[in-house]
N, C-alpha and C. Protein backbone atom coordinates (compact mmCIF):
# COMPACT_ATOMS: atom_id res chain seq x y z
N UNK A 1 -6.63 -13.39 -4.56
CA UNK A 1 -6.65 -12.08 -3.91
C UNK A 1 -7.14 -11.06 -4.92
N UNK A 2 -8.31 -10.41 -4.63
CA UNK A 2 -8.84 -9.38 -5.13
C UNK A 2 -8.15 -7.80 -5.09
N UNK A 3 -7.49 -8.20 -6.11
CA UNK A 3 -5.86 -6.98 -6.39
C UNK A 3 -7.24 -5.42 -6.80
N UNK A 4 -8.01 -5.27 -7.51
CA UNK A 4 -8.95 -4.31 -7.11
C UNK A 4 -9.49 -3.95 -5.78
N UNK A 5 -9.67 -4.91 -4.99
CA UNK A 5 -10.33 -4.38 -3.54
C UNK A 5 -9.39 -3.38 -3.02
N UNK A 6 -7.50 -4.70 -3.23
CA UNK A 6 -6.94 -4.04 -2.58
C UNK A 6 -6.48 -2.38 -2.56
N UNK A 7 -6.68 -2.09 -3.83
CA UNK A 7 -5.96 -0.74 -4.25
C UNK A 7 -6.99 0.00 -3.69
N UNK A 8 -8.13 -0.22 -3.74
CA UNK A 8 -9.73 0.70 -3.14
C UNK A 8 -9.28 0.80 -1.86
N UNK A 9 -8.97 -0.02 -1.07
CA UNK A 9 -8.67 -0.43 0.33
C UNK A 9 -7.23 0.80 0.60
N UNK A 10 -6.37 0.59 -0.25
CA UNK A 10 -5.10 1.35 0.24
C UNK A 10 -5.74 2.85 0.25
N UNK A 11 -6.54 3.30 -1.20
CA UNK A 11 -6.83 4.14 -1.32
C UNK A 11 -7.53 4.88 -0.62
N UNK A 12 -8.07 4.04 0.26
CA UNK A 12 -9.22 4.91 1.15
C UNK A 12 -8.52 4.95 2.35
N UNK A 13 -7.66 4.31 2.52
CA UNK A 13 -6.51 4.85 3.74
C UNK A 13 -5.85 5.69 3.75
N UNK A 14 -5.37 5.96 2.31
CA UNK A 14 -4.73 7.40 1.87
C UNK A 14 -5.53 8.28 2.27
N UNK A 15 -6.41 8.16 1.58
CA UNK A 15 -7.57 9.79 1.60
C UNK A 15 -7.75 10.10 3.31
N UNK A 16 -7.75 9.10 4.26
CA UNK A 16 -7.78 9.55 5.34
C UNK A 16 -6.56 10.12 6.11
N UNK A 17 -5.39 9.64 5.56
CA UNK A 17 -4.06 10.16 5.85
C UNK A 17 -4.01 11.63 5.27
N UNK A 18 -3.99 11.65 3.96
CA UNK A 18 -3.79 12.53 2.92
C UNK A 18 -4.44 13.74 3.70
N UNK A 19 -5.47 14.07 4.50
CA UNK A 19 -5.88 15.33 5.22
C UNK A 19 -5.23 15.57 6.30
N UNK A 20 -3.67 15.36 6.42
CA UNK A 20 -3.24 15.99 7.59
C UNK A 20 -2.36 16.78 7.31
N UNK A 21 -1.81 18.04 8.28
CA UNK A 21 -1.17 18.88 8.18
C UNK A 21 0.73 18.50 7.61
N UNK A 22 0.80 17.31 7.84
CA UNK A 22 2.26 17.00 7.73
C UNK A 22 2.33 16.22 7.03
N UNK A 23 2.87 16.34 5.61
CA UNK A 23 2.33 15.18 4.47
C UNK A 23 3.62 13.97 4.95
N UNK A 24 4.44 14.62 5.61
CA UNK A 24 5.74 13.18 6.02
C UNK A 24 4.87 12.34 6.89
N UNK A 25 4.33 12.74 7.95
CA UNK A 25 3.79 12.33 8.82
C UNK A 25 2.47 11.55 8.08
N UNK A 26 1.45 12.14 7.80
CA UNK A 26 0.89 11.56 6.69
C UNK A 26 1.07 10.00 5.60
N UNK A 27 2.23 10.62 4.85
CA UNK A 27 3.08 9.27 4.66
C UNK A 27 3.10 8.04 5.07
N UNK A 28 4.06 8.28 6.39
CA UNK A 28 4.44 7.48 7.50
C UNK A 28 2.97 6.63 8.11
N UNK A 29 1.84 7.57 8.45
CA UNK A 29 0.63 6.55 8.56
C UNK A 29 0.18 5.46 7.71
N UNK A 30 0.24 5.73 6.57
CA UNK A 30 -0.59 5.07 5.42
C UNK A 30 0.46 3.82 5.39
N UNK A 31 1.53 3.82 5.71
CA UNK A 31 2.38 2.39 5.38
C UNK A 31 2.48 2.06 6.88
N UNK A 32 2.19 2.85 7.99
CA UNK A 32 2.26 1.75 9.18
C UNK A 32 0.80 1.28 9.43
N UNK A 33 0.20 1.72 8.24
CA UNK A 33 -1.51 1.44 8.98
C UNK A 33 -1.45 -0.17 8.14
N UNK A 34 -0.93 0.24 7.21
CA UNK A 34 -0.74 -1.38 6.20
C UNK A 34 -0.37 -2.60 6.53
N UNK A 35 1.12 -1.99 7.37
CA UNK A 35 2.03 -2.90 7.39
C UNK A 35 1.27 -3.10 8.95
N UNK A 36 1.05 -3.00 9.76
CA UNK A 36 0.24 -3.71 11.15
C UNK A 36 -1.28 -4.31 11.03
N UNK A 37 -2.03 -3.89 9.84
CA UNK A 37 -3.39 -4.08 9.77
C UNK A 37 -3.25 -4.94 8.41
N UNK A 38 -2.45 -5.14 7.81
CA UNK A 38 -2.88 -5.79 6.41
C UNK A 38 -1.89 -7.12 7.02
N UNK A 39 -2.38 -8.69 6.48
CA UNK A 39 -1.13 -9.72 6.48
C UNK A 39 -0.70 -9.50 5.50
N UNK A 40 0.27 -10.76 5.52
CA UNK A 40 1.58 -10.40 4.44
C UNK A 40 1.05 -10.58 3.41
N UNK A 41 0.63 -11.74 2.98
CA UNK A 41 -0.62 -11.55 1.57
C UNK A 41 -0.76 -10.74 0.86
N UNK A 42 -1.61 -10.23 2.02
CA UNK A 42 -2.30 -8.77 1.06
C UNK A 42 -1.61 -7.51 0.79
N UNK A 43 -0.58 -7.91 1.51
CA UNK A 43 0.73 -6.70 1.01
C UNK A 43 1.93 -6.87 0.40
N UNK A 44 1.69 -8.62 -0.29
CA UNK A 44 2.50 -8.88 -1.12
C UNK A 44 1.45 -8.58 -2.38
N UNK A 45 0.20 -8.64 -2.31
CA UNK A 45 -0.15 -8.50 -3.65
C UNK A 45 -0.47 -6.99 -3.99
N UNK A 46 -0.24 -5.90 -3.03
CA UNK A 46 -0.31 -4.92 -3.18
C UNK A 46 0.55 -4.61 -3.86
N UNK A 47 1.85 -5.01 -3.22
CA UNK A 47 3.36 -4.61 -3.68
C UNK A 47 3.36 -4.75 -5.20
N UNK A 48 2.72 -6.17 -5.48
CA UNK A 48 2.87 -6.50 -6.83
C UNK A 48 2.27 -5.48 -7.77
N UNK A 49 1.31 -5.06 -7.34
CA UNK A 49 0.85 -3.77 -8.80
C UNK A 49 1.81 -2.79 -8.54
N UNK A 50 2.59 -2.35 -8.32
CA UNK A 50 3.35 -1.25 -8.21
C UNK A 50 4.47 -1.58 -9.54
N UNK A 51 4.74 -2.96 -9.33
CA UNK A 51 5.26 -3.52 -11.30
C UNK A 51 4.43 -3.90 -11.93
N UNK A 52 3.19 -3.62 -12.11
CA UNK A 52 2.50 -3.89 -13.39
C UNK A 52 1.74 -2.69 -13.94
N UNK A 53 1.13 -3.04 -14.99
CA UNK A 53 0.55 -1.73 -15.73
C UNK A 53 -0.50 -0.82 -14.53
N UNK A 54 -0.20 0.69 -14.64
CA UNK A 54 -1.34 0.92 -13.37
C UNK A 54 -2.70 0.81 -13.32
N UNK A 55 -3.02 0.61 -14.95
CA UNK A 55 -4.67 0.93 -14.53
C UNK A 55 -4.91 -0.77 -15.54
N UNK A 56 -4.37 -1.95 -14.86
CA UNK A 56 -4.55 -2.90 -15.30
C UNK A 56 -5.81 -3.52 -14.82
N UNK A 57 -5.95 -3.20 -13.14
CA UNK A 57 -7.12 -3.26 -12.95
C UNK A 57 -8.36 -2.87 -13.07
N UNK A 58 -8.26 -1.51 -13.51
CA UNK A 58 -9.56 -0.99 -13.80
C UNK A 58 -9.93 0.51 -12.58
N UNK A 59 -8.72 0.69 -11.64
CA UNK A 59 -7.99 1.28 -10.84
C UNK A 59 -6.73 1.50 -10.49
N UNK A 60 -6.36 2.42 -10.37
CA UNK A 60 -5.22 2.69 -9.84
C UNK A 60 -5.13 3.25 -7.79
N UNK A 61 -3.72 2.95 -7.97
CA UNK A 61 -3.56 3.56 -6.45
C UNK A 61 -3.36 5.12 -6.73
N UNK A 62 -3.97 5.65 -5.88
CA UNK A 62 -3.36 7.70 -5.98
C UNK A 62 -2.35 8.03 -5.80
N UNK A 63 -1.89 8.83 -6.36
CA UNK A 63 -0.83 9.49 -6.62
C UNK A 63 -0.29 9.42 -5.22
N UNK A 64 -1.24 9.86 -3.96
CA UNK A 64 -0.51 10.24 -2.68
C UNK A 64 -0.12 9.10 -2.12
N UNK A 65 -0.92 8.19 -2.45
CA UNK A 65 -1.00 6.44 -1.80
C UNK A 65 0.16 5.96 -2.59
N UNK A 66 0.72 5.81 -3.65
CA UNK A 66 0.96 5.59 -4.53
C UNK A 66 2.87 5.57 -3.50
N UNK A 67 2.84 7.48 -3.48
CA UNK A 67 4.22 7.96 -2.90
C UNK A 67 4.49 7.42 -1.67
N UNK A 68 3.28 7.01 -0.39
CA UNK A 68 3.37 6.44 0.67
C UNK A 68 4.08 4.80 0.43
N UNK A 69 3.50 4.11 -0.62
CA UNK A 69 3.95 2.63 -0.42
C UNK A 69 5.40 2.39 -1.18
N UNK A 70 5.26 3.33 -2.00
CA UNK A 70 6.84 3.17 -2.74
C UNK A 70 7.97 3.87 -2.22
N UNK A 71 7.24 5.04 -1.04
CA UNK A 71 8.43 5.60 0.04
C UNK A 71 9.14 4.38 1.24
N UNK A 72 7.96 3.58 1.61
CA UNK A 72 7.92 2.53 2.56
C UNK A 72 7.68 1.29 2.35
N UNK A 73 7.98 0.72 0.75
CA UNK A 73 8.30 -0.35 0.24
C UNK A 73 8.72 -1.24 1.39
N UNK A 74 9.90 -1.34 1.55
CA UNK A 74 11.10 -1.92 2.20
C UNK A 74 10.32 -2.56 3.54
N UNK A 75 9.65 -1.28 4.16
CA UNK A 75 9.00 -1.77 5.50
C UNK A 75 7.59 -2.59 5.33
N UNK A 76 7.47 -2.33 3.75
CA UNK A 76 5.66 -2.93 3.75
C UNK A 76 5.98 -4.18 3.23
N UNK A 77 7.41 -4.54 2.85
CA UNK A 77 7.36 -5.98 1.93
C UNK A 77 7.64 -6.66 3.49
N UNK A 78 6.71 -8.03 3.05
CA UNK A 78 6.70 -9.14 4.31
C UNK A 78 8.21 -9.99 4.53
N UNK A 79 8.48 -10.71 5.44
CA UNK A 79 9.82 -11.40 5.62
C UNK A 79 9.53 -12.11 4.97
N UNK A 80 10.28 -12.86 4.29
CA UNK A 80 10.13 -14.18 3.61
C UNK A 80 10.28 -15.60 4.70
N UNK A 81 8.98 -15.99 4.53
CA UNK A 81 9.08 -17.05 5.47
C UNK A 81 9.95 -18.22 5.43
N UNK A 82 10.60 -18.94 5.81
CA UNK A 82 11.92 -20.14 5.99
C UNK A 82 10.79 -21.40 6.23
N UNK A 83 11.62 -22.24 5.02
CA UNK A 83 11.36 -23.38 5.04
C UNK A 83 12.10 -24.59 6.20
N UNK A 84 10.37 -24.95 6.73
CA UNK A 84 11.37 -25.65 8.16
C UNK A 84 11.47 -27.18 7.42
């Protein structure tokens, strides 16, 4: 998983959130746009740079993107799937 795409990817979801009048509301988009449009994958490896160095990739997530996924952690981390 291309942990650079992904942060470009969050990021440019931000910036489209980030222009609305209600930064809660705002917020609230950028982690339900994730958590319905991204699989679990790609939002487990999102999750994962949020503990590692930020500009390990050569990017970081924005500051605003940044406050959206770590406000809505909880809802963006995937279930853990059960071993049948």
């Amino acid at each position: 998983m291309d942990k650079r795409n992904l942060i470009d990817m969050a990021n440019r979801i931000g910036d489209f959130f980030e222009s609305m009048p209600d930064h809660e509301e705002a917020l609230t988009g950028v982690a339900e746009h994730i958590r319905r449009s991204w699989e679990p994958r790609m939002r487990r490896a999102l999750l994962s740079t949020l503990d590692e160095a930020p500009d390990k990739y050569g990017i970081a997530l924005s500051d605003f993107t940044r406050e959206a996924i770590v406000r809505y952690r909880e809802k963006l981390t995937p279930a853990q799937a059960s071993a049948a």
